[in-house]
ModelCIF file with pLDDT and N, C-alpha, C, O atoms, coordinates in Angstrom:
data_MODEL
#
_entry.id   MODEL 
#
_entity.id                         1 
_entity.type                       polymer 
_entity.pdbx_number_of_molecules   1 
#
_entity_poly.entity_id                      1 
_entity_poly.type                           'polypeptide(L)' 
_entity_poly.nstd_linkage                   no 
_entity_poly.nstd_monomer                   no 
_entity_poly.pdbx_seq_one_letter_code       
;(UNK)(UNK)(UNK)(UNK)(UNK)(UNK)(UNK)(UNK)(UNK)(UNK)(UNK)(UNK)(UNK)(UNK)(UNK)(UNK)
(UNK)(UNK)(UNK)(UNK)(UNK)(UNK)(UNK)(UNK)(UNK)(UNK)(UNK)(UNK)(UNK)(UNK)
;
_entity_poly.pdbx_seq_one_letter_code_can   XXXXXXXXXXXXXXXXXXXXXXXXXXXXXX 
_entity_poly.pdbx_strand_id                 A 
#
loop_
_entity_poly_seq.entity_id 
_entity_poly_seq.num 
_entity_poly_seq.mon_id 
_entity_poly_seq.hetero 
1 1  UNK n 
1 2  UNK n 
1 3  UNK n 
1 4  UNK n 
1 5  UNK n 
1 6  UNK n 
1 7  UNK n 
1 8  UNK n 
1 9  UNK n 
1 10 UNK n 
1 11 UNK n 
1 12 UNK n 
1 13 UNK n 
1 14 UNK n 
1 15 UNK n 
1 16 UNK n 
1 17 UNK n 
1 18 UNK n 
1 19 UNK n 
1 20 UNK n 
1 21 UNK n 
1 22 UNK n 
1 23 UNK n 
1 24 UNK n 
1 25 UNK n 
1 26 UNK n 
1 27 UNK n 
1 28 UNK n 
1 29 UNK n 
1 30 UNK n 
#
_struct_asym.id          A 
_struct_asym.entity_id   1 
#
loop_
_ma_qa_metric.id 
_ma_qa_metric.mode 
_ma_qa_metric.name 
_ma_qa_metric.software_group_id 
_ma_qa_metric.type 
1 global pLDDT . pLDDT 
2 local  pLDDT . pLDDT 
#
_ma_qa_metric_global.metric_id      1 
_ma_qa_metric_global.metric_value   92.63 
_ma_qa_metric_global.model_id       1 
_ma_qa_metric_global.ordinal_id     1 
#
loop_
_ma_qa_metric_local.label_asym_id 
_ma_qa_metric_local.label_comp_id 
_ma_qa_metric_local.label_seq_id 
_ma_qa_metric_local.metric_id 
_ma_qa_metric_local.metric_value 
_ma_qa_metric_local.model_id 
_ma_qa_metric_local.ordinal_id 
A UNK 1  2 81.00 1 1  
A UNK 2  2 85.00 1 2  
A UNK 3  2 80.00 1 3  
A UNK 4  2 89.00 1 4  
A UNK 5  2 93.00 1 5  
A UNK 6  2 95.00 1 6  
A UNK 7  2 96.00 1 7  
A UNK 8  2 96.00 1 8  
A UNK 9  2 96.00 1 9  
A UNK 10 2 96.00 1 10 
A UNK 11 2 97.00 1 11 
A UNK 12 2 97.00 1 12 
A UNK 13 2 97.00 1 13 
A UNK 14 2 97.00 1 14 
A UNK 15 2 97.00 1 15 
A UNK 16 2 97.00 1 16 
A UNK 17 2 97.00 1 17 
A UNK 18 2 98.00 1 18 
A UNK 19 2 97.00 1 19 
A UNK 20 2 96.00 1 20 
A UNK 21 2 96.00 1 21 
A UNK 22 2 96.00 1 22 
A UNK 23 2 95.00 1 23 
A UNK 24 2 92.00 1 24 
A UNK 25 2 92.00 1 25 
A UNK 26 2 92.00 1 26 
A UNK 27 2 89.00 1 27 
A UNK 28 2 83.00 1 28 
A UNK 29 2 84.00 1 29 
A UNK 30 2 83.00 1 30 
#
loop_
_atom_site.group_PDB 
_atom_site.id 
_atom_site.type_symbol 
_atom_site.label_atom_id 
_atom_site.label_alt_id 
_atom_site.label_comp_id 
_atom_site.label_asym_id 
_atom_site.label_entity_id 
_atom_site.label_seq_id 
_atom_site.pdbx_PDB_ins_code 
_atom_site.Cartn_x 
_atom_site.Cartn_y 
_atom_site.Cartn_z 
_atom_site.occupancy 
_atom_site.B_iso_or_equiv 
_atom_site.pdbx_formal_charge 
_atom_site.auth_seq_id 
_atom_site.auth_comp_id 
_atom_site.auth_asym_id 
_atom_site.auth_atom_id 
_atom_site.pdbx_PDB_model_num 
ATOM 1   N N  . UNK A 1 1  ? -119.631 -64.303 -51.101 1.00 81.00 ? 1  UNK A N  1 
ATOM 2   C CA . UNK A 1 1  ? -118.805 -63.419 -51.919 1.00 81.00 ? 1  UNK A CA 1 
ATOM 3   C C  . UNK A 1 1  ? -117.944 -62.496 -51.073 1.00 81.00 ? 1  UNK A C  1 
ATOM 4   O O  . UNK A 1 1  ? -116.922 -62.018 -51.565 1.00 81.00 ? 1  UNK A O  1 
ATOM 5   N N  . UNK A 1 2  ? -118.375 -62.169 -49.584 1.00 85.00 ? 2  UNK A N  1 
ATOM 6   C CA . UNK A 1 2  ? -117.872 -61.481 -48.917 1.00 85.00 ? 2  UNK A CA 1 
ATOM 7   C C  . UNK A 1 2  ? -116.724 -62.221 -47.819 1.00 85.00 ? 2  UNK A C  1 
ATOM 8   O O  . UNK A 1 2  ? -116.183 -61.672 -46.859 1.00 85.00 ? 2  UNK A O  1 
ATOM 9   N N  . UNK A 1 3  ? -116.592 -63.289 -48.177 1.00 80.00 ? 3  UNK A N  1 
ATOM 10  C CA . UNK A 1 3  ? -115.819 -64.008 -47.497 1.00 80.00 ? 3  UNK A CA 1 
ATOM 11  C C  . UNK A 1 3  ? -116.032 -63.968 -45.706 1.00 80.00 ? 3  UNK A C  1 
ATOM 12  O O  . UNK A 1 3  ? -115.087 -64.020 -44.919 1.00 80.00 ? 3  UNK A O  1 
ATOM 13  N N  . UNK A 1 4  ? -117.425 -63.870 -45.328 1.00 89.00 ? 4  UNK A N  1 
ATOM 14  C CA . UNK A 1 4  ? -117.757 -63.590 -44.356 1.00 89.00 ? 4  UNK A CA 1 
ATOM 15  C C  . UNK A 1 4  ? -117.636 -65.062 -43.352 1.00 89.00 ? 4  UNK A C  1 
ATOM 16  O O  . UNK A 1 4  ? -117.912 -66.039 -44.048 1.00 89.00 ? 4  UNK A O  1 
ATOM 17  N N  . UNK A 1 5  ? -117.331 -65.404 -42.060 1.00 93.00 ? 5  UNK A N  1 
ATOM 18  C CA . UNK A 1 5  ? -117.034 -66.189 -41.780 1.00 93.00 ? 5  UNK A CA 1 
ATOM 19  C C  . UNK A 1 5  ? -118.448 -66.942 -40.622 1.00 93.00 ? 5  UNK A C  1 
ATOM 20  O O  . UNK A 1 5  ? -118.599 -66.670 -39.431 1.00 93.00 ? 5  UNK A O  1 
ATOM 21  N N  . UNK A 1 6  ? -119.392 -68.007 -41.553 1.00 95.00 ? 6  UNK A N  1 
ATOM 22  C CA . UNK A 1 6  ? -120.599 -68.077 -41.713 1.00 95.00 ? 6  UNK A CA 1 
ATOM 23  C C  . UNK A 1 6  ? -120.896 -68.625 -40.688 1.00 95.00 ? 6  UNK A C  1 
ATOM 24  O O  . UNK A 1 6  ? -121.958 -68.103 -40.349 1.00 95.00 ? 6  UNK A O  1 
ATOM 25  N N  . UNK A 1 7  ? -120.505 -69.658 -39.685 1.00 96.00 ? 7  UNK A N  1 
ATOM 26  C CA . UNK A 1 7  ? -121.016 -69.983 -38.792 1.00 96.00 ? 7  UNK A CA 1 
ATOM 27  C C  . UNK A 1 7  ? -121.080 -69.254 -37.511 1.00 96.00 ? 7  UNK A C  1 
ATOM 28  O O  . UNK A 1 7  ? -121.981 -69.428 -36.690 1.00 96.00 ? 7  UNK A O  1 
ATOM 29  N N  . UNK A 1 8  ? -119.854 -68.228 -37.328 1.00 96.00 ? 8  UNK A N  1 
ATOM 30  C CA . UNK A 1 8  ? -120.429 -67.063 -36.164 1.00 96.00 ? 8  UNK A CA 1 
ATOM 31  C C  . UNK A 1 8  ? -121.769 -66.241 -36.560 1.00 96.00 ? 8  UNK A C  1 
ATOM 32  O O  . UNK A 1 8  ? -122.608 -65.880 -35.735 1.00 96.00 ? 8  UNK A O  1 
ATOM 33  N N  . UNK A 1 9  ? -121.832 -66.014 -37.892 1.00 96.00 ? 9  UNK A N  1 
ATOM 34  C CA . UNK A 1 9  ? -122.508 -65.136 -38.474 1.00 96.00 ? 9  UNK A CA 1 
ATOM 35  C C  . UNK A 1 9  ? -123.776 -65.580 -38.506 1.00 96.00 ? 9  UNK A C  1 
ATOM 36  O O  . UNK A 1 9  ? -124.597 -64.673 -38.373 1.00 96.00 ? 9  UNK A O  1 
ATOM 37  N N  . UNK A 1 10 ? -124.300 -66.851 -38.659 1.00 96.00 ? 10 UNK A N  1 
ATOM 38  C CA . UNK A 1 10 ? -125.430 -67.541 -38.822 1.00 96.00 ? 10 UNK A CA 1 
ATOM 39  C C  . UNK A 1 10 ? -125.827 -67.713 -37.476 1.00 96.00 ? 10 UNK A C  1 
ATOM 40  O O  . UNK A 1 10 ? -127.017 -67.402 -37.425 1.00 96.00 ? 10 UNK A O  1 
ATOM 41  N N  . UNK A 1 11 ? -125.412 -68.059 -36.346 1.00 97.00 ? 11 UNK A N  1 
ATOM 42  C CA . UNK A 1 11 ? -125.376 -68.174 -35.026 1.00 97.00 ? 11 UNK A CA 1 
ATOM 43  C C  . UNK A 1 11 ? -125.620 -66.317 -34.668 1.00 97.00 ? 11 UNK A C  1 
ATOM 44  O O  . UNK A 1 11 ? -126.766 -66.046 -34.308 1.00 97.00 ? 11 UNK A O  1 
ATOM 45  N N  . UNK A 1 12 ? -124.828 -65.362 -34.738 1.00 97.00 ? 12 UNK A N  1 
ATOM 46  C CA . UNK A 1 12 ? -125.455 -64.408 -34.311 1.00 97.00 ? 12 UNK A CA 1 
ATOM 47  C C  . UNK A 1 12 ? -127.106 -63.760 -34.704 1.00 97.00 ? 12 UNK A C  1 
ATOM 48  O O  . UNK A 1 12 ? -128.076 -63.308 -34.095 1.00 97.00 ? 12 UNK A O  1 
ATOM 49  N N  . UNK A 1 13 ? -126.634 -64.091 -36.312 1.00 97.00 ? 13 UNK A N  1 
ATOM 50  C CA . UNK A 1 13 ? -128.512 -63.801 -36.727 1.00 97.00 ? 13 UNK A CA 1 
ATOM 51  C C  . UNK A 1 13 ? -129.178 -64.465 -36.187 1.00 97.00 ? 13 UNK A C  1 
ATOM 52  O O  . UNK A 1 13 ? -129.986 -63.968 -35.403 1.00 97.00 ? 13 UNK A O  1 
ATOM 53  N N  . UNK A 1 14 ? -129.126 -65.795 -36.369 1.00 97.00 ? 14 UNK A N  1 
ATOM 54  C CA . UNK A 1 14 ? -130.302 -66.665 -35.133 1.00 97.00 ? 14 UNK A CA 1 
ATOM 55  C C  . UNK A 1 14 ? -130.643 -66.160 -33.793 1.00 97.00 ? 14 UNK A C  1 
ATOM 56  O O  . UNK A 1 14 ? -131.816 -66.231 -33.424 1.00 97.00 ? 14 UNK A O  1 
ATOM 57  N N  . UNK A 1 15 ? -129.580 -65.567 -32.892 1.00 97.00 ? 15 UNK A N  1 
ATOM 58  C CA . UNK A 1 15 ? -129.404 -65.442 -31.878 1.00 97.00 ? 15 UNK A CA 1 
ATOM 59  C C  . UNK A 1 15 ? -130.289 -63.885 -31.679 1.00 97.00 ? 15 UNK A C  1 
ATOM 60  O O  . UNK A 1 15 ? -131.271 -63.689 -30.962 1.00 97.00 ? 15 UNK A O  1 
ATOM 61  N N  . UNK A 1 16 ? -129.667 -63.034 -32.451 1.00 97.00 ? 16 UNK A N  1 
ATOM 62  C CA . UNK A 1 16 ? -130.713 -61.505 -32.885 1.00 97.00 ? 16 UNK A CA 1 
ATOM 63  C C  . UNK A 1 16 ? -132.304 -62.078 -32.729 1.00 97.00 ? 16 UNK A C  1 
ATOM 64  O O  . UNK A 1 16 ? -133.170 -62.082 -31.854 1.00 97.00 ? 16 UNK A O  1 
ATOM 65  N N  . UNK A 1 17 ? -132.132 -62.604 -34.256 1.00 97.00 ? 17 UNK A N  1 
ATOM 66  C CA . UNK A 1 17 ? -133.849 -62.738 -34.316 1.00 97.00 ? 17 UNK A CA 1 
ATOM 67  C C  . UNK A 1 17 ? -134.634 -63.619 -33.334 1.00 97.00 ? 17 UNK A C  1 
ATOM 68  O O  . UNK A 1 17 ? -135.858 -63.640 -33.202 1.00 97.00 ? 17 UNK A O  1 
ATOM 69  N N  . UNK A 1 18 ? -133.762 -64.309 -32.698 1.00 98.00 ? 18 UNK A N  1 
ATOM 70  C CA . UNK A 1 18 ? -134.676 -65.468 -31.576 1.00 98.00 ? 18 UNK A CA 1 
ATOM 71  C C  . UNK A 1 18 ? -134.897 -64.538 -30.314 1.00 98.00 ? 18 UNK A C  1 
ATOM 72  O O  . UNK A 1 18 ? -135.530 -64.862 -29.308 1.00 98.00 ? 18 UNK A O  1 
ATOM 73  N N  . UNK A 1 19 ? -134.355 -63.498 -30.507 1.00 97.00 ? 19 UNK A N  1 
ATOM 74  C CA . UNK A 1 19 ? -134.812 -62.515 -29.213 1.00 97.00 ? 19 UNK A CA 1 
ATOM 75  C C  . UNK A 1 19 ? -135.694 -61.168 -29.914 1.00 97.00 ? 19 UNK A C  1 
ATOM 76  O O  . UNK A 1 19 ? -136.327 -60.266 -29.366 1.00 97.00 ? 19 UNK A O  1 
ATOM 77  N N  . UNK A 1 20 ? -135.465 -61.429 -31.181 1.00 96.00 ? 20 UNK A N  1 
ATOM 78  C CA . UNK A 1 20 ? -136.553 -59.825 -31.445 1.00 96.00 ? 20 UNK A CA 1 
ATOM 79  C C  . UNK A 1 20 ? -137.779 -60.380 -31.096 1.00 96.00 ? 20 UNK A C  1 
ATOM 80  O O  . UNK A 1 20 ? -138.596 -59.820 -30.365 1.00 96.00 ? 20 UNK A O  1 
ATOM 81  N N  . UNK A 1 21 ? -138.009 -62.187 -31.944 1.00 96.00 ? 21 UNK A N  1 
ATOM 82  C CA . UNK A 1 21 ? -138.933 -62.472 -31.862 1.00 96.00 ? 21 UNK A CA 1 
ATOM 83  C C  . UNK A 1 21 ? -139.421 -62.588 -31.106 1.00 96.00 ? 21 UNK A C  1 
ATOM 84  O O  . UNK A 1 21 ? -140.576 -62.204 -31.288 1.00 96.00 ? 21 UNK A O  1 
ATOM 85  N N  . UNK A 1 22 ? -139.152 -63.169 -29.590 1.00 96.00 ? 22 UNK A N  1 
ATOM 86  C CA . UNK A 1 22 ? -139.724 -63.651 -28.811 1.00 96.00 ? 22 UNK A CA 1 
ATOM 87  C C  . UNK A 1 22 ? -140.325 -62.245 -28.144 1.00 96.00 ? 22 UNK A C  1 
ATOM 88  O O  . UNK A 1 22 ? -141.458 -62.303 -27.665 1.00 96.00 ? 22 UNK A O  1 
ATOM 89  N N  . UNK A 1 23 ? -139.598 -60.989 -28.100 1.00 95.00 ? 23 UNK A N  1 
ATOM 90  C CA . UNK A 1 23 ? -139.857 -59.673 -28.099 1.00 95.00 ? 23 UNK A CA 1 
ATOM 91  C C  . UNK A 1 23 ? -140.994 -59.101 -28.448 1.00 95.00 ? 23 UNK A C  1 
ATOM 92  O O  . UNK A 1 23 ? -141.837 -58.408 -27.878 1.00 95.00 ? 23 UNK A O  1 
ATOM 93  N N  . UNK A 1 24 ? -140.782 -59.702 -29.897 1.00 92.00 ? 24 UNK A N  1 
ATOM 94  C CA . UNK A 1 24 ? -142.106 -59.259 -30.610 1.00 92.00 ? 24 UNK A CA 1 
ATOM 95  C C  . UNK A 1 24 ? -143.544 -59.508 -30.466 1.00 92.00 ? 24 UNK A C  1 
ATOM 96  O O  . UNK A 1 24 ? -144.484 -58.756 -30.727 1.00 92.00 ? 24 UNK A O  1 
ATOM 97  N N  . UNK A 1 25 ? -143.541 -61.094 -29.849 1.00 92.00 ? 25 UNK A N  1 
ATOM 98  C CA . UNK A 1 25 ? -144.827 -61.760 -29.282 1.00 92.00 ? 25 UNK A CA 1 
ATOM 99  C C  . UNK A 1 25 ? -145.218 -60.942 -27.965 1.00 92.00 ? 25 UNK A C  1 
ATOM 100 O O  . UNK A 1 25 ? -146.442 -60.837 -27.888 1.00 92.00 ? 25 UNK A O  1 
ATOM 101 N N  . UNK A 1 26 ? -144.612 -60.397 -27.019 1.00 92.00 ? 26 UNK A N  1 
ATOM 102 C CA . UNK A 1 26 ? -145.318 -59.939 -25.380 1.00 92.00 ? 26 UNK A CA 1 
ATOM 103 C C  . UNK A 1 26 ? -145.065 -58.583 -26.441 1.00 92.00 ? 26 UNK A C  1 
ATOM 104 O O  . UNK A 1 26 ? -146.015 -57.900 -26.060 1.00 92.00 ? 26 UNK A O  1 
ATOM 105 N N  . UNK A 1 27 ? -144.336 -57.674 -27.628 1.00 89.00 ? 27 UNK A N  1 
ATOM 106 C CA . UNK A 1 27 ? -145.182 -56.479 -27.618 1.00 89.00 ? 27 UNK A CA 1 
ATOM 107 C C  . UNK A 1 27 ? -146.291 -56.166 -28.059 1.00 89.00 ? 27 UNK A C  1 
ATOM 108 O O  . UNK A 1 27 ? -146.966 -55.189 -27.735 1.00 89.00 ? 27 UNK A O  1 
ATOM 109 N N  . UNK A 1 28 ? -146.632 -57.310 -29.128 1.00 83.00 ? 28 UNK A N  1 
ATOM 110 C CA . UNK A 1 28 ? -148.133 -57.540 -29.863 1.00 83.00 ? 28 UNK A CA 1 
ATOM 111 C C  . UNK A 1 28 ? -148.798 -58.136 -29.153 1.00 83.00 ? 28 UNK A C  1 
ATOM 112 O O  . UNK A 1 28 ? -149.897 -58.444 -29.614 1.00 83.00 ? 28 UNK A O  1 
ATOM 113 N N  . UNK A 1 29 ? -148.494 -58.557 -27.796 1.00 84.00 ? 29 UNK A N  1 
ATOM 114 C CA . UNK A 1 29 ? -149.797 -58.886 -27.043 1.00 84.00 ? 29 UNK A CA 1 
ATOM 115 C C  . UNK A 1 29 ? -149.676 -57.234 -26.348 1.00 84.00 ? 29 UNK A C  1 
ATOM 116 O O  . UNK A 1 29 ? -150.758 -56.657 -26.250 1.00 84.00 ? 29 UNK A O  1 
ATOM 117 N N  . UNK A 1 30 ? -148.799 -56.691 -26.013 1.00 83.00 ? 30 UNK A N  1 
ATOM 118 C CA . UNK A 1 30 ? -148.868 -55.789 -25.436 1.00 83.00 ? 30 UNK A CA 1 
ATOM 119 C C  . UNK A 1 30 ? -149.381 -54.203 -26.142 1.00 83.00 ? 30 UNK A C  1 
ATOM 120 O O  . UNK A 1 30 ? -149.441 -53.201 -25.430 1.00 83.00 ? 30 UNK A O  1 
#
């Protein structure tokens, strides 16, 4: 609806969350 232009956009969220996550695993071990 926002005419947002989806494949940078889908590629940056992936790209965010594939590093919070991996983030997130050594801080919950940590």
């Amino acid at each position: 609806f926002l005419n947002v232009r989806i494949v940078p956009a889908v590629s940056f969220i992936g790209t965010v969350t594939f590093c919070l996550s991996a983030a997130g695993i050594k801080a919950g071990n940590l």
